[in-house]
C-alpha atoms as a PDB file:
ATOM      1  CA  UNK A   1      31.426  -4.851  32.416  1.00  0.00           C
ATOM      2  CA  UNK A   2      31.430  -1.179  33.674  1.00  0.00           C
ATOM      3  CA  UNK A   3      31.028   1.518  30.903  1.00  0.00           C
ATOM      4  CA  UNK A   4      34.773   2.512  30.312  1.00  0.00           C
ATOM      5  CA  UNK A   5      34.830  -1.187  29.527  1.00  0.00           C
ATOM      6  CA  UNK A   6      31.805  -1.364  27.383  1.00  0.00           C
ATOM      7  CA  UNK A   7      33.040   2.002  25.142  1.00  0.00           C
ATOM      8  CA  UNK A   8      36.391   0.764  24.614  1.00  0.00           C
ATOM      9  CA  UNK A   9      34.957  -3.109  23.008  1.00  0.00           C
ATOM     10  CA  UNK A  10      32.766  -0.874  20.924  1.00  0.00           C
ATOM     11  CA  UNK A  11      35.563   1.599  19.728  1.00  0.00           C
ATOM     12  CA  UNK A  12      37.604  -1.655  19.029  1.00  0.00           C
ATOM     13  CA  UNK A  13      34.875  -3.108  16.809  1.00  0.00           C
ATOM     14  CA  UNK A  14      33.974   0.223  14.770  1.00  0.00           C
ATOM     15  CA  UNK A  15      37.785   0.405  14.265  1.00  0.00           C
ATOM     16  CA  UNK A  16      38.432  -3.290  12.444  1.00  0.00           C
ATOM     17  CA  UNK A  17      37.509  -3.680   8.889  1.00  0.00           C
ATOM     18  CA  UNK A  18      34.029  -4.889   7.853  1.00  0.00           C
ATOM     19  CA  UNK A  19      33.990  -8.134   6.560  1.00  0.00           C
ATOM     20  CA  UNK A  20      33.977  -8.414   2.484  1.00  0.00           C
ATOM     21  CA  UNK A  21      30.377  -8.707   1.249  1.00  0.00           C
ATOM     22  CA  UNK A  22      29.898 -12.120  -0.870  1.00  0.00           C
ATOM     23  CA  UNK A  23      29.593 -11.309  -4.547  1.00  0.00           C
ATOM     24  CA  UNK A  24      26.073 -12.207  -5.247  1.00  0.00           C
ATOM     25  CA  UNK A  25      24.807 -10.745  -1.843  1.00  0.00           C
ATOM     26  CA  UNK A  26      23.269  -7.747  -3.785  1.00  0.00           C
ATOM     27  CA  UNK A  27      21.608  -9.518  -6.449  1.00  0.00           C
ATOM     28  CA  UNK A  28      19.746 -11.910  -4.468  1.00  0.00           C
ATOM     29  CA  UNK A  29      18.701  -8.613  -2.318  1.00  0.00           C
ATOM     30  CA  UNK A  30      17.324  -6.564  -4.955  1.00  0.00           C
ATOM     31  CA  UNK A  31      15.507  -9.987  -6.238  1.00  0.00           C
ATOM     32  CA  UNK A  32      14.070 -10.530  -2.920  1.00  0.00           C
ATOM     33  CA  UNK A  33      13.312  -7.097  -2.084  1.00  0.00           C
ATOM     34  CA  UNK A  34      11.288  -6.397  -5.649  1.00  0.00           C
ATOM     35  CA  UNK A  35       9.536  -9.768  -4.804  1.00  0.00           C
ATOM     36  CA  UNK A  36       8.383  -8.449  -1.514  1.00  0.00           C
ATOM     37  CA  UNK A  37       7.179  -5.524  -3.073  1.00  0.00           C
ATOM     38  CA  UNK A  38       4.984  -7.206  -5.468  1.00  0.00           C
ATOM     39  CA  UNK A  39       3.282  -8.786  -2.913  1.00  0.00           C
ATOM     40  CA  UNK A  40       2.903  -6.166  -0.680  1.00  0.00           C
ATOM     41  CA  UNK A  41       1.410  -4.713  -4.102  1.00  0.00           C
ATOM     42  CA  UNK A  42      -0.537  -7.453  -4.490  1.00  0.00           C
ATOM     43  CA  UNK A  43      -2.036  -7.989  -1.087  1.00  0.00           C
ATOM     44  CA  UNK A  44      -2.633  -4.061  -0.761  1.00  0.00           C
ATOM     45  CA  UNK A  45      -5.013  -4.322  -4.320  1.00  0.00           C
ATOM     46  CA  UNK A  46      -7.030  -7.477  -2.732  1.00  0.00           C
ATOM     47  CA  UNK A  47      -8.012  -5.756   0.470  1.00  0.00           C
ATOM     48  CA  UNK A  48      -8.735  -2.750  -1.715  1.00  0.00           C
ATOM     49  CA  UNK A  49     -11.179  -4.893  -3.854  1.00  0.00           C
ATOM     50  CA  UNK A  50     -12.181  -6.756  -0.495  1.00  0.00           C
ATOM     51  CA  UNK A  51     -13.646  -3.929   0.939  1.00  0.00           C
ATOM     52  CA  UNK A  52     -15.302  -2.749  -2.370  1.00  0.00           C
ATOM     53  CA  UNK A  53     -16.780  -5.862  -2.306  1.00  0.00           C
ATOM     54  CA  UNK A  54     -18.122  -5.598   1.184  1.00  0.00           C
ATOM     55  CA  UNK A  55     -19.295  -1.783   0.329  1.00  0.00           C
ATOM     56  CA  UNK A  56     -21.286  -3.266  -2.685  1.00  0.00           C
ATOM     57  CA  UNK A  57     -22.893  -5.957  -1.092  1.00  0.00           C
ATOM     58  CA  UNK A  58     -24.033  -3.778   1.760  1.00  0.00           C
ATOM     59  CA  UNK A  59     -25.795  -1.128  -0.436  1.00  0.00           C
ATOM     60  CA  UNK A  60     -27.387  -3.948  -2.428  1.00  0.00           C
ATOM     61  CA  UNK A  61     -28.446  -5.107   0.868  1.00  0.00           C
ATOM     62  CA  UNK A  62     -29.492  -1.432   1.850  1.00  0.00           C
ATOM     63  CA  UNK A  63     -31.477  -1.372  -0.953  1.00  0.00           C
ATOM     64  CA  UNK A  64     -33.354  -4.235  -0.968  1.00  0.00           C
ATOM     65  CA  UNK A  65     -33.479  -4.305   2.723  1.00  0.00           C
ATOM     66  CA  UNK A  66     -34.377  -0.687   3.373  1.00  0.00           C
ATOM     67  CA  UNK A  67     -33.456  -0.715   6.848  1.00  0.00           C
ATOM     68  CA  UNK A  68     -34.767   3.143   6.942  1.00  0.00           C
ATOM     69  CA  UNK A  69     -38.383   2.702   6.568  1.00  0.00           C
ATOM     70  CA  UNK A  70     -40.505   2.087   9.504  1.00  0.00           C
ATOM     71  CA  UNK A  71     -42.369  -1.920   9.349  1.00  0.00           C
ATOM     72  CA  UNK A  72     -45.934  -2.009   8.728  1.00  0.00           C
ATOM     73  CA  UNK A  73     -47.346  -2.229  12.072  1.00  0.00           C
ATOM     74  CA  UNK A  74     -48.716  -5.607  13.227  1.00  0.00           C
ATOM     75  CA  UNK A  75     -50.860  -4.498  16.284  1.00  0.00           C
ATOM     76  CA  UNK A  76     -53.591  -2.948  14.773  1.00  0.00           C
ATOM     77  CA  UNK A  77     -55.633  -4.253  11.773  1.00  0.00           C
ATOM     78  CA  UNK A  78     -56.896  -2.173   9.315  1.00  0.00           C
ATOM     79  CA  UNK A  79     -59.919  -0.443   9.230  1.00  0.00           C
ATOM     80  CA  UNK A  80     -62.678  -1.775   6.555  1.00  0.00           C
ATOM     81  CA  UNK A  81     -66.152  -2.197   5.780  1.00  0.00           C
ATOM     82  CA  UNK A  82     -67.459   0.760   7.834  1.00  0.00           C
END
Protein backbone atom coordinates (compact mmCIF):
# COMPACT_ATOMS: atom_id res chain seq x y z
CA UNK A 1 0.00 0.00 0.00
CA UNK A 2 1.84 3.14 -1.36
CA UNK A 3 0.90 6.48 0.39
CA UNK A 4 -1.76 7.89 -2.13
CA UNK A 5 -3.32 4.59 -1.13
CA UNK A 6 -2.82 4.82 2.55
CA UNK A 7 -4.31 8.77 2.63
CA UNK A 8 -7.25 8.00 0.69
CA UNK A 9 -8.43 4.66 3.36
CA UNK A 10 -7.81 7.23 6.03
CA UNK A 11 -9.86 10.15 4.41
CA UNK A 12 -12.58 7.40 3.82
CA UNK A 13 -12.67 6.45 7.51
CA UNK A 14 -12.60 10.15 9.04
CA UNK A 15 -15.46 10.76 6.54
CA UNK A 16 -18.13 7.82 7.79
CA UNK A 17 -20.07 8.41 10.87
CA UNK A 18 -18.78 7.29 14.30
CA UNK A 19 -20.50 4.57 15.64
CA UNK A 20 -23.39 5.48 18.38
CA UNK A 21 -21.91 5.29 21.89
CA UNK A 22 -23.96 2.61 24.13
CA UNK A 23 -26.09 4.43 26.67
CA UNK A 24 -24.45 3.51 29.85
CA UNK A 25 -20.85 3.82 28.33
CA UNK A 26 -20.38 7.13 30.32
CA UNK A 27 -21.57 6.09 33.56
CA UNK A 28 -19.58 3.09 33.97
CA UNK A 29 -16.52 5.53 32.85
CA UNK A 30 -16.88 8.15 35.31
CA UNK A 31 -17.46 5.12 37.99
CA UNK A 32 -14.34 3.53 36.93
CA UNK A 33 -12.34 6.50 36.45
CA UNK A 34 -13.27 8.05 40.20
CA UNK A 35 -12.40 4.46 41.41
CA UNK A 36 -9.00 4.67 39.90
CA UNK A 37 -8.50 7.82 41.40
CA UNK A 38 -9.13 6.75 44.84
CA UNK A 39 -6.63 4.37 44.64
CA UNK A 40 -4.14 6.19 43.07
CA UNK A 41 -5.13 8.46 46.22
CA UNK A 42 -4.81 5.81 48.31
CA UNK A 43 -1.59 4.20 47.24
CA UNK A 44 0.07 7.81 46.91
CA UNK A 45 -0.87 8.41 51.05
CA UNK A 46 0.75 4.79 51.94
CA UNK A 47 4.09 5.43 50.30
CA UNK A 48 3.85 8.87 51.85
CA UNK A 49 3.44 7.27 55.37
CA UNK A 50 5.95 4.44 54.16
CA UNK A 51 8.67 6.61 53.89
CA UNK A 52 7.80 8.57 57.13
CA UNK A 53 8.02 5.47 58.62
CA UNK A 54 11.41 4.60 57.27
CA UNK A 55 12.61 8.40 58.16
CA UNK A 56 11.46 7.71 61.82
CA UNK A 57 12.94 4.56 62.34
CA UNK A 58 16.25 5.73 60.99
CA UNK A 59 16.61 8.76 63.36
CA UNK A 60 15.56 6.53 66.25
CA UNK A 61 18.24 4.38 65.02
CA UNK A 62 20.60 7.53 64.62
CA UNK A 63 20.00 8.25 67.93
CA UNK A 64 20.50 5.38 69.73
CA UNK A 65 23.12 4.23 67.40
CA UNK A 66 25.13 7.43 67.11
CA UNK A 67 26.91 6.46 64.15
CA UNK A 68 28.87 10.01 64.50
CA UNK A 69 30.92 9.43 67.48
CA UNK A 70 34.22 7.83 67.19
CA UNK A 71 34.30 3.91 69.24
CA UNK A 72 36.24 3.74 72.29
CA UNK A 73 39.45 2.45 71.16
CA UNK A 74 40.28 -1.21 71.89
CA UNK A 75 44.13 -1.20 71.29
CA UNK A 76 45.32 0.51 74.09
CA UNK A 77 44.27 -0.02 77.76
CA UNK A 78 43.96 2.58 80.02
CA UNK A 79 46.39 4.03 82.06
CA UNK A 80 46.03 3.32 86.05
CA UNK A 81 47.72 2.88 89.18
CA UNK A 82 50.80 5.01 88.37
Amino acid sequence: MNLPQREAAARRLLERTPPPVPPGLHAEVVRRGSRMLRRRALARRVLWLALLAAAVAFAVWAVMARPWVEPPSTTTPPISDW
